[in-house]
N, C-alpha and C. Protein backbone atom coordinates (compact mmCIF):
# COMPACT_ATOMS: atom_id res chain seq x y z
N UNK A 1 69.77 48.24 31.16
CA UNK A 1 68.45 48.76 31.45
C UNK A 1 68.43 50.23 31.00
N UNK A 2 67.45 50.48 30.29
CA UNK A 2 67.22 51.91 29.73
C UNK A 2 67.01 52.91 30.84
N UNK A 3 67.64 54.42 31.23
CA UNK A 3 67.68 55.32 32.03
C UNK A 3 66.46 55.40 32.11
N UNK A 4 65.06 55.44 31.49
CA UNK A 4 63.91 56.01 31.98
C UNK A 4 63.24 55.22 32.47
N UNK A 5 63.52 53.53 32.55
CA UNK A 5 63.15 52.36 32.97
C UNK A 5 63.72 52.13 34.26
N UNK A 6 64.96 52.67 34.38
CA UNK A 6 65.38 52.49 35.66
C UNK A 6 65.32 53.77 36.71
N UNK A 7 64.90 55.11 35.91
CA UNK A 7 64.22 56.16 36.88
C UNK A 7 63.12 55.64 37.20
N UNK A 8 62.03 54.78 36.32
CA UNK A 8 60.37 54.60 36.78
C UNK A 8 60.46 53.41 37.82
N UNK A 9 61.47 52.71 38.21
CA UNK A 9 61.71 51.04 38.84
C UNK A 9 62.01 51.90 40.38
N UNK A 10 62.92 53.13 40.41
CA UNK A 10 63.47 53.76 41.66
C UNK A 10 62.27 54.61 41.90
N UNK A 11 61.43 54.92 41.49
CA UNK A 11 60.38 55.85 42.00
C UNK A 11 59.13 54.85 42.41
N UNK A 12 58.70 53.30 41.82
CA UNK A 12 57.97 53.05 42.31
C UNK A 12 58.59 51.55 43.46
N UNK A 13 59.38 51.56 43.59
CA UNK A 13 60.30 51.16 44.99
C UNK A 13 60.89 51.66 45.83
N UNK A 14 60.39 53.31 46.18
CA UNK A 14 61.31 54.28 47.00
C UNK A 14 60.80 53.30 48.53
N UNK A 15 61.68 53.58 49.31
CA UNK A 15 61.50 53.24 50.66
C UNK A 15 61.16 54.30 51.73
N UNK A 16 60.47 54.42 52.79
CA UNK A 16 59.64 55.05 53.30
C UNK A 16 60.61 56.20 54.13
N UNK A 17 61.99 56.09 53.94
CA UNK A 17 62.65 56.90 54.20
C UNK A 17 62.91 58.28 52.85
N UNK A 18 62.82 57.83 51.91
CA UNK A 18 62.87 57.85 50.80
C UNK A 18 61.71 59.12 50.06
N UNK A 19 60.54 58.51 50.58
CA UNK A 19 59.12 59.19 50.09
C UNK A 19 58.96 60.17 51.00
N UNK A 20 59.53 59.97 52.31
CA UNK A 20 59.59 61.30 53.13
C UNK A 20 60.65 62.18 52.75
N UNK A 21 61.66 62.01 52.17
CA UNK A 21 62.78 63.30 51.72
C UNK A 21 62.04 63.63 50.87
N UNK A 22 61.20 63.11 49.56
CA UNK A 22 60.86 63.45 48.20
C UNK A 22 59.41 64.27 48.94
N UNK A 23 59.03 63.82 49.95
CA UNK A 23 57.92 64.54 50.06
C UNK A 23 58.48 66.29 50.89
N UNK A 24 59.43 66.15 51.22
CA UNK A 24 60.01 67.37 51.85
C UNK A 24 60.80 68.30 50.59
N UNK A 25 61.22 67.94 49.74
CA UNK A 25 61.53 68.46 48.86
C UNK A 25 61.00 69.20 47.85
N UNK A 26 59.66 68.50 47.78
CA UNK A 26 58.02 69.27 47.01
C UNK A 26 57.75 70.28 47.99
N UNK A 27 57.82 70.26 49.00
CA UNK A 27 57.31 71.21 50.05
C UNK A 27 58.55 72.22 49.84
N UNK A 28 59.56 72.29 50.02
CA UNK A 28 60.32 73.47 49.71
C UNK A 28 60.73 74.08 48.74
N UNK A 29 60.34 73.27 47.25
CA UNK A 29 60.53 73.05 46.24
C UNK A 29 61.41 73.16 45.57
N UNK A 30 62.62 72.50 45.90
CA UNK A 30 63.78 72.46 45.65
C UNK A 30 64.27 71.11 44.94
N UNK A 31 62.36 70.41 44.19
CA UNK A 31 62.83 69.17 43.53
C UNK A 31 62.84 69.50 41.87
N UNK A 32 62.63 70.80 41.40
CA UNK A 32 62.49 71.06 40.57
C UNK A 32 60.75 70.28 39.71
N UNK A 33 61.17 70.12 38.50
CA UNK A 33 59.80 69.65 37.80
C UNK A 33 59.66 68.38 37.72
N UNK A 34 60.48 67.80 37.58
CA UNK A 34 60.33 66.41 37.64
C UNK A 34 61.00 65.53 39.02
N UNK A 35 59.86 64.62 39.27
CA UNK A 35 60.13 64.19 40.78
C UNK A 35 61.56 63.06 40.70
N UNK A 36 61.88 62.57 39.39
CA UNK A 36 62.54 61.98 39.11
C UNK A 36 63.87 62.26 38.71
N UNK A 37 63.88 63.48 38.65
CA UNK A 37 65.06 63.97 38.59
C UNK A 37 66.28 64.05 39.83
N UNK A 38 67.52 63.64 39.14
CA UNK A 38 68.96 63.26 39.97
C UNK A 38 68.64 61.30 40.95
N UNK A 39 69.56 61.11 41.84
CA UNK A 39 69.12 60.02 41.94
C UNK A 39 69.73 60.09 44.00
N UNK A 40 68.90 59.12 44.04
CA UNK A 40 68.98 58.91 45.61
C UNK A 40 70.89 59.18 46.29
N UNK A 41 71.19 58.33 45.83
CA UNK A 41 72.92 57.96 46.20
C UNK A 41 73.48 57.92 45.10
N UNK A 42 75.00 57.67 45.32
CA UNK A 42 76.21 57.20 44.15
C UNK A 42 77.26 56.63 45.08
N UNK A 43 77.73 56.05 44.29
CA UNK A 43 78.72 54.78 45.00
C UNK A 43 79.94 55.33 44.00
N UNK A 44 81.00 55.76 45.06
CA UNK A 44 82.39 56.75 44.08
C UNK A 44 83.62 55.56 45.25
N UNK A 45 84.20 55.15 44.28
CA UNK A 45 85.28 53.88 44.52
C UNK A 45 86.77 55.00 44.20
N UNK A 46 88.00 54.52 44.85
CA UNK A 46 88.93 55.31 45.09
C UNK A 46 90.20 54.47 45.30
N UNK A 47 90.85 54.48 43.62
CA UNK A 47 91.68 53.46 44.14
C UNK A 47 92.93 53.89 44.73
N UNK A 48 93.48 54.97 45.27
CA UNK A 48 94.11 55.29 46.40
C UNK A 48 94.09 55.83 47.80
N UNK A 49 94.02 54.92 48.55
CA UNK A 49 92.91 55.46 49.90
C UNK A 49 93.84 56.58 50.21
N UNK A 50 94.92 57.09 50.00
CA UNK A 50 95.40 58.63 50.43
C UNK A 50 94.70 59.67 49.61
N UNK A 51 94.05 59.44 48.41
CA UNK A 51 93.17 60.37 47.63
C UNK A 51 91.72 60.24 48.21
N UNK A 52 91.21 59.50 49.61
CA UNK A 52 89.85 59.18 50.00
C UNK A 52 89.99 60.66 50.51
N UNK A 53 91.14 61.18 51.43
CA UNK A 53 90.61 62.65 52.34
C UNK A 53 89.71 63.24 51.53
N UNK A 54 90.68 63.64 49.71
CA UNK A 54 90.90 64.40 49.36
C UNK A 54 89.47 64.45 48.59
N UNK A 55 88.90 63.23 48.26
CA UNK A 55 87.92 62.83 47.63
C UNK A 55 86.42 63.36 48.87
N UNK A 56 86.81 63.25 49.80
CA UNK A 56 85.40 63.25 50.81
C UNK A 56 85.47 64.74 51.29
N UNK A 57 86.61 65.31 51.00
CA UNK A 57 86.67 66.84 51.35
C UNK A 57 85.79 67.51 50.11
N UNK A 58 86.22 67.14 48.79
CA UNK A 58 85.49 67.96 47.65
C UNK A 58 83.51 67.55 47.76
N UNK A 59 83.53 66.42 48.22
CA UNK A 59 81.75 65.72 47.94
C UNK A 59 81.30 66.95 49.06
N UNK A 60 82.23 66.86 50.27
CA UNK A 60 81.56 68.30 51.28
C UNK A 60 81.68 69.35 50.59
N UNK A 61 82.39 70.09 50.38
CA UNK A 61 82.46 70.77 49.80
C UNK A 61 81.16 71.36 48.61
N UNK A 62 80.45 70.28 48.14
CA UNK A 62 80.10 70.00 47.12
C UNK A 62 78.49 69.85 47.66
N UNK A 63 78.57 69.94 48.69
CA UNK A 63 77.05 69.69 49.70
C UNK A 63 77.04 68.39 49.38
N UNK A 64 77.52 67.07 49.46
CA UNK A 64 76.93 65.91 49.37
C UNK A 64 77.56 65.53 50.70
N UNK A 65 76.64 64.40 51.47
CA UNK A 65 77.12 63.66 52.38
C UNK A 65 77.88 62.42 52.13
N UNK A 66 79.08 62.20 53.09
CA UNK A 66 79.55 61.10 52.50
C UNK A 66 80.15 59.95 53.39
N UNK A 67 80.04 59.07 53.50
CA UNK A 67 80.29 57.95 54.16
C UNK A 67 81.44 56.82 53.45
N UNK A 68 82.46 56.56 54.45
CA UNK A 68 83.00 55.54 54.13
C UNK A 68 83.90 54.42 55.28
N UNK A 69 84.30 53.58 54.91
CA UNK A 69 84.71 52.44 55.37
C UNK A 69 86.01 53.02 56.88
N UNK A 70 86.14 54.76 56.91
CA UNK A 70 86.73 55.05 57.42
C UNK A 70 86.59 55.42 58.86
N UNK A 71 84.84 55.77 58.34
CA UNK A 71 84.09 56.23 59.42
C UNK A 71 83.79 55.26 60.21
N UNK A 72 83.34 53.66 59.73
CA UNK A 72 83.33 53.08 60.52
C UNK A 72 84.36 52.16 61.48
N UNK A 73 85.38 52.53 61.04
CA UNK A 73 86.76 51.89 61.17
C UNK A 73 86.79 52.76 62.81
N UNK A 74 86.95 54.41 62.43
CA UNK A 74 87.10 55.35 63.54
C UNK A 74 85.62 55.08 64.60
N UNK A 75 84.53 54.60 64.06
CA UNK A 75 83.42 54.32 65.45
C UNK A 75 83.78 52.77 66.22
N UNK A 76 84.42 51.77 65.71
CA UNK A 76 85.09 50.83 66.22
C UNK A 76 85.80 51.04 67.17
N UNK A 77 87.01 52.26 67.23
CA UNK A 77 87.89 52.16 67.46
C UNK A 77 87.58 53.14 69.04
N UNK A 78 86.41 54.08 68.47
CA UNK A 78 85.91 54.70 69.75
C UNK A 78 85.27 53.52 70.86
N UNK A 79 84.59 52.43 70.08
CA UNK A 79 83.92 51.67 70.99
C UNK A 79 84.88 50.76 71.92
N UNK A 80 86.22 50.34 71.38
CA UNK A 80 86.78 49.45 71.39
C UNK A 80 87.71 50.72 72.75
N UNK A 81 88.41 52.07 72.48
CA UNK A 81 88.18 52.54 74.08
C UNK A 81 87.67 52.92 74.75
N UNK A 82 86.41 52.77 74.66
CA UNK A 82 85.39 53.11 76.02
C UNK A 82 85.42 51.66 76.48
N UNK A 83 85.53 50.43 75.68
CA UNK A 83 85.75 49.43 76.71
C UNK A 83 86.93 48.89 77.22
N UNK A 84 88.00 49.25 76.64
CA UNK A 84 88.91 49.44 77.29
C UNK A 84 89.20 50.35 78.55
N UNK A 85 88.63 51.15 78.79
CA UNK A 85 88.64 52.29 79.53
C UNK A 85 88.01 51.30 80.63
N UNK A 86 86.86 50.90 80.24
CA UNK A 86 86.22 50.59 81.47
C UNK A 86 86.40 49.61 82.37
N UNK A 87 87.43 48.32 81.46
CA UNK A 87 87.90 47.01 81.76
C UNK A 87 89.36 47.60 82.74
N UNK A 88 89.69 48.89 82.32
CA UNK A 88 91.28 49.25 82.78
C UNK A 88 90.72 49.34 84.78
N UNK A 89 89.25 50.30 84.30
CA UNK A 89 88.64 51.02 85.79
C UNK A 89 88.48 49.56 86.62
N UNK A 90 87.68 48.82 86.07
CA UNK A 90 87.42 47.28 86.90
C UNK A 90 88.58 46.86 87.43
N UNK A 91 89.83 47.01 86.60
CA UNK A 91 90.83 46.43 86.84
C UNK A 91 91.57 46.96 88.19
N UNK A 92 91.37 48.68 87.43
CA UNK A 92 91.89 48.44 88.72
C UNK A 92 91.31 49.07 90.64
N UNK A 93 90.03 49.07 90.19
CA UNK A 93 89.03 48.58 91.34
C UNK A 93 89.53 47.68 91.92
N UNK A 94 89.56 46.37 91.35
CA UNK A 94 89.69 44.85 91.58
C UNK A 94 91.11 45.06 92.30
N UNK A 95 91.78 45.68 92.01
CA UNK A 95 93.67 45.82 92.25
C UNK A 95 93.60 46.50 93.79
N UNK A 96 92.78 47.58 93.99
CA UNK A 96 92.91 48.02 95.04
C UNK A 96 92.17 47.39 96.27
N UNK A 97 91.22 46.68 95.59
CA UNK A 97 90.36 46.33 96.61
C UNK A 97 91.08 44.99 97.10
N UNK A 98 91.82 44.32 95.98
CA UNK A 98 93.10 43.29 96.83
C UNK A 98 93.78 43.74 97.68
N UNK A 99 94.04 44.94 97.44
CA UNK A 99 95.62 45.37 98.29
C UNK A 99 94.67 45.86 99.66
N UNK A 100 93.14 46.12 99.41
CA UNK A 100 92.80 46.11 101.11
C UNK A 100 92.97 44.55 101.89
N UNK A 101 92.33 43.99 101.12
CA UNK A 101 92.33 42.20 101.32
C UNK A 101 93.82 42.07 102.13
N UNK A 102 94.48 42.01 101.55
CA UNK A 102 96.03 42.08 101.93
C UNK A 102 96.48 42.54 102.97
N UNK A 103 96.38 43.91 103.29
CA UNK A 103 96.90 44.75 104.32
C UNK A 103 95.85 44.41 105.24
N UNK A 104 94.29 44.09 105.04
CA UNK A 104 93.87 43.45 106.34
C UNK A 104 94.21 41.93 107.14
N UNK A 105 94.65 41.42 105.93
CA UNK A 105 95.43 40.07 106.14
C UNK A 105 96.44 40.15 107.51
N UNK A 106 97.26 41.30 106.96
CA UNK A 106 98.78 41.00 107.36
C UNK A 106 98.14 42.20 109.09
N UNK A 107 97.29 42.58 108.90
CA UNK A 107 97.34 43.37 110.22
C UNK A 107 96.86 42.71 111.66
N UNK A 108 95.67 41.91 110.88
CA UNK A 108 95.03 40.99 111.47
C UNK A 108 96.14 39.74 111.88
N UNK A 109 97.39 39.52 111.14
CA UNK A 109 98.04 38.75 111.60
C UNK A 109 99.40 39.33 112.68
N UNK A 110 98.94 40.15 112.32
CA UNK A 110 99.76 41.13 113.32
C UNK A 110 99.46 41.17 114.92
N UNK A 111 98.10 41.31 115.39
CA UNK A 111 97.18 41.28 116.03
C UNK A 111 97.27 40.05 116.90
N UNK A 112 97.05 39.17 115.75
CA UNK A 112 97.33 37.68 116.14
C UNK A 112 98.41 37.01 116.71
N UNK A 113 99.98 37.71 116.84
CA UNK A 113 100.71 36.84 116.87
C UNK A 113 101.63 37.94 117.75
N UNK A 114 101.12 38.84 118.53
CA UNK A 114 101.47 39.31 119.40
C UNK A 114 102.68 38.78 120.65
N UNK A 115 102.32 37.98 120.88
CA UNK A 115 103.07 37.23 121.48
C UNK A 115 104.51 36.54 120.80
N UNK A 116 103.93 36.14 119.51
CA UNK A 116 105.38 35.87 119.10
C UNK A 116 106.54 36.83 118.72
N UNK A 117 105.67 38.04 118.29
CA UNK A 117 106.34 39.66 118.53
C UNK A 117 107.43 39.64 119.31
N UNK A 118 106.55 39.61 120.98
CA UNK A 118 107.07 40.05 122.07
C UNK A 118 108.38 38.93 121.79
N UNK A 119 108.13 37.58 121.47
CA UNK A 119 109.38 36.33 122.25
C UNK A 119 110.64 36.90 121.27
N UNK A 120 109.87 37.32 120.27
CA UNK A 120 111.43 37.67 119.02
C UNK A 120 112.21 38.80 119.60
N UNK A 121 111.39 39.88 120.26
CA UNK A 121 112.00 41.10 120.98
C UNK A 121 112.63 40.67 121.98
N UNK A 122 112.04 39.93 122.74
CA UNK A 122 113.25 39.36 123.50
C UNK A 122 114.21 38.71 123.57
N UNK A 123 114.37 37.74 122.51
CA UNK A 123 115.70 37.32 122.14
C UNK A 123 116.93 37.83 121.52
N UNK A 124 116.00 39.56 121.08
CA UNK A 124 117.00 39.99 120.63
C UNK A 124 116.83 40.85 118.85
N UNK A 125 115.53 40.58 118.75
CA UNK A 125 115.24 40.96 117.29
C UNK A 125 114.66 42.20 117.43
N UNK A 126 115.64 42.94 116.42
CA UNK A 126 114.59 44.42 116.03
C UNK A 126 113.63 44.55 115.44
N UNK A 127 113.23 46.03 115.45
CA UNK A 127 112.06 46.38 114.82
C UNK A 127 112.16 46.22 113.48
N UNK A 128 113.75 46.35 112.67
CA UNK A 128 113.33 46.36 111.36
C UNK A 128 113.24 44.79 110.35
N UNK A 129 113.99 43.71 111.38
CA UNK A 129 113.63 42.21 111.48
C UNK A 129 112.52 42.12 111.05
N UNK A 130 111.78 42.59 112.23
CA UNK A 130 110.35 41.86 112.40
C UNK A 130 109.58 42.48 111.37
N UNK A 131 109.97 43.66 111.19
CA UNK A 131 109.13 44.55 109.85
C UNK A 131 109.36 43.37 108.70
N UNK A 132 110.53 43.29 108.26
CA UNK A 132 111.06 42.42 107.02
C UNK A 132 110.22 41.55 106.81
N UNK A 133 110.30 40.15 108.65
CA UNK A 133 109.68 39.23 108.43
C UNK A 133 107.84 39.46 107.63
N UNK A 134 107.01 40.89 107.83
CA UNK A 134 106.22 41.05 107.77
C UNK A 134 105.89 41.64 106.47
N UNK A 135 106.75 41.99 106.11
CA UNK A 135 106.92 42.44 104.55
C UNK A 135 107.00 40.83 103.65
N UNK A 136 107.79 40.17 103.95
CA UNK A 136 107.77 38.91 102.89
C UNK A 136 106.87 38.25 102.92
N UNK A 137 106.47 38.08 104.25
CA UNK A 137 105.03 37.21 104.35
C UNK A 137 104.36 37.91 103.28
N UNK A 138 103.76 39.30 103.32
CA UNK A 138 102.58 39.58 102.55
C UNK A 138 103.21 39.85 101.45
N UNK A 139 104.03 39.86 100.56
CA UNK A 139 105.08 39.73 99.26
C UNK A 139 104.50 38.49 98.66
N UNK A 140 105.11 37.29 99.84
CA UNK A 140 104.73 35.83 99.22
C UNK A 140 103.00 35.61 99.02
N UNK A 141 102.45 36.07 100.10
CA UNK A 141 100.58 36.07 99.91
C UNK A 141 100.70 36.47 98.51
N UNK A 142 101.06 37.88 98.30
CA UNK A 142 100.95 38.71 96.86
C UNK A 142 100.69 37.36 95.77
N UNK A 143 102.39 36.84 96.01
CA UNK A 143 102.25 36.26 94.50
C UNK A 143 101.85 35.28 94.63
N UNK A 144 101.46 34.74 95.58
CA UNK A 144 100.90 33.29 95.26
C UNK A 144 99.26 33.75 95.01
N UNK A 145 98.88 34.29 95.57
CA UNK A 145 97.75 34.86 94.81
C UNK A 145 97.08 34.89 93.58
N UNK A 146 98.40 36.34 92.77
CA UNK A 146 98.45 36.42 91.91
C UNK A 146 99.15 35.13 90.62
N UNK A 147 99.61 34.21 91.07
CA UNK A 147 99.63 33.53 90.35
C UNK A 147 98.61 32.24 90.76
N UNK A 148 98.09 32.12 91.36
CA UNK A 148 96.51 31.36 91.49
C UNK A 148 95.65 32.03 90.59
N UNK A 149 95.73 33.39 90.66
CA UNK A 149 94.73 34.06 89.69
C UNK A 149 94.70 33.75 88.00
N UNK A 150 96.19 34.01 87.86
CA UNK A 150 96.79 33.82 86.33
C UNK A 150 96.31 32.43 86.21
N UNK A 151 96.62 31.32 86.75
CA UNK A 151 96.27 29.92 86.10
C UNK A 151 94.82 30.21 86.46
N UNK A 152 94.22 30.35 87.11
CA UNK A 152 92.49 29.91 86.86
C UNK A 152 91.99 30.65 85.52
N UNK A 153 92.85 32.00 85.30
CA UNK A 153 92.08 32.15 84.06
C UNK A 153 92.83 31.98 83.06
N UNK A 154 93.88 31.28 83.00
CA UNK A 154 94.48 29.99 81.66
C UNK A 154 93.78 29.23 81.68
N UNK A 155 93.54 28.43 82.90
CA UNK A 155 92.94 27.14 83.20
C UNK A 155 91.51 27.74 82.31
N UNK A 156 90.90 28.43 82.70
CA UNK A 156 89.42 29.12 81.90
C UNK A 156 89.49 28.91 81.01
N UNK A 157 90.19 29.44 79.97
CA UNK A 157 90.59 29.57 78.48
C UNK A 157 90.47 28.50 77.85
N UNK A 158 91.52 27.49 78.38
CA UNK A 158 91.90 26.54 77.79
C UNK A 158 90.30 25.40 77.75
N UNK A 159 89.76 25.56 78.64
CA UNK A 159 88.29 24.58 78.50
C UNK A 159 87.07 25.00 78.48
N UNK A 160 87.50 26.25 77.73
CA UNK A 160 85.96 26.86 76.66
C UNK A 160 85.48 27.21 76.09
């Protein structure tokens, strides 16, 4: 396609983003004489992405703006930890608010079984016995729990 055929094809298909820069540019007049002069974009390929810095440093340099496959790589990667961040916070919301679950469990069973307290003290069992016994109990709650948890969301996975 002949250059003056394909300047007259880009001027009467500008897009409305397009006709507003060209119309800001007459206004400051920094489009020179012809409205057609230079061209919207350029597409600059780089076949060593360690020469991309070096390449996007000179286009600044150079007053051009420049975009590449890097930038969006690095806005991914921002998005990808803010949701990480936020799945970590749920997590461990969810973590603490078990371990109230838990310790009200085991207090409440504490409460409860008063009496069997007292019969163990009297046969002869200490305080740090009965602590133990009260420690494994809520140990074993822990993991059976936590591994009820793990299979329901295998079990999830696997049928959907």
């Amino acid at each position: 396609m002949p250059l003056a055929a394909a300047r007259q094809w880009s001027i009467e298909h500008r897009g409305p983003m397009n006709q507003v820069a060209l119309a800001l540019a007459r206004e400051s007049g920094s489009l020179g004489n012809s409205e057609s002069e230079g061209y919207d974009s350029a597409i600059i390929r780089v076949d060593d992405p360690v020469a991309l810095t070096e390449v996007r440093k000179r286009l600044k340099e150079s007053g051009f703006v420049s975009f590449s496959i890097v930038d969006q790589l690095e806005q991914f990667r921002t998005v990808f930890l803010i949701i990480d961040s936020v799945l970590g916070l749920l997590g461990g919301i969810s973590l603490l608010v078990a371990s109230f679950g838990i310790a009200n469990t085991m207090i409440m069973s504490i409460l409860e079984r008063t009496r069997e307290i007292g019969i163990m003290k009297a046969i002869g069992a200490e305080d740090r016995e009965i602590k133990l016994i009260f420690f494994v109990e809520a140990a074993v709650l822990g993991v059976v729990g936590g591994v009820i948890g793990v299979l329901c969301c295998v079990g999830g996975r696997r049928y959907r």
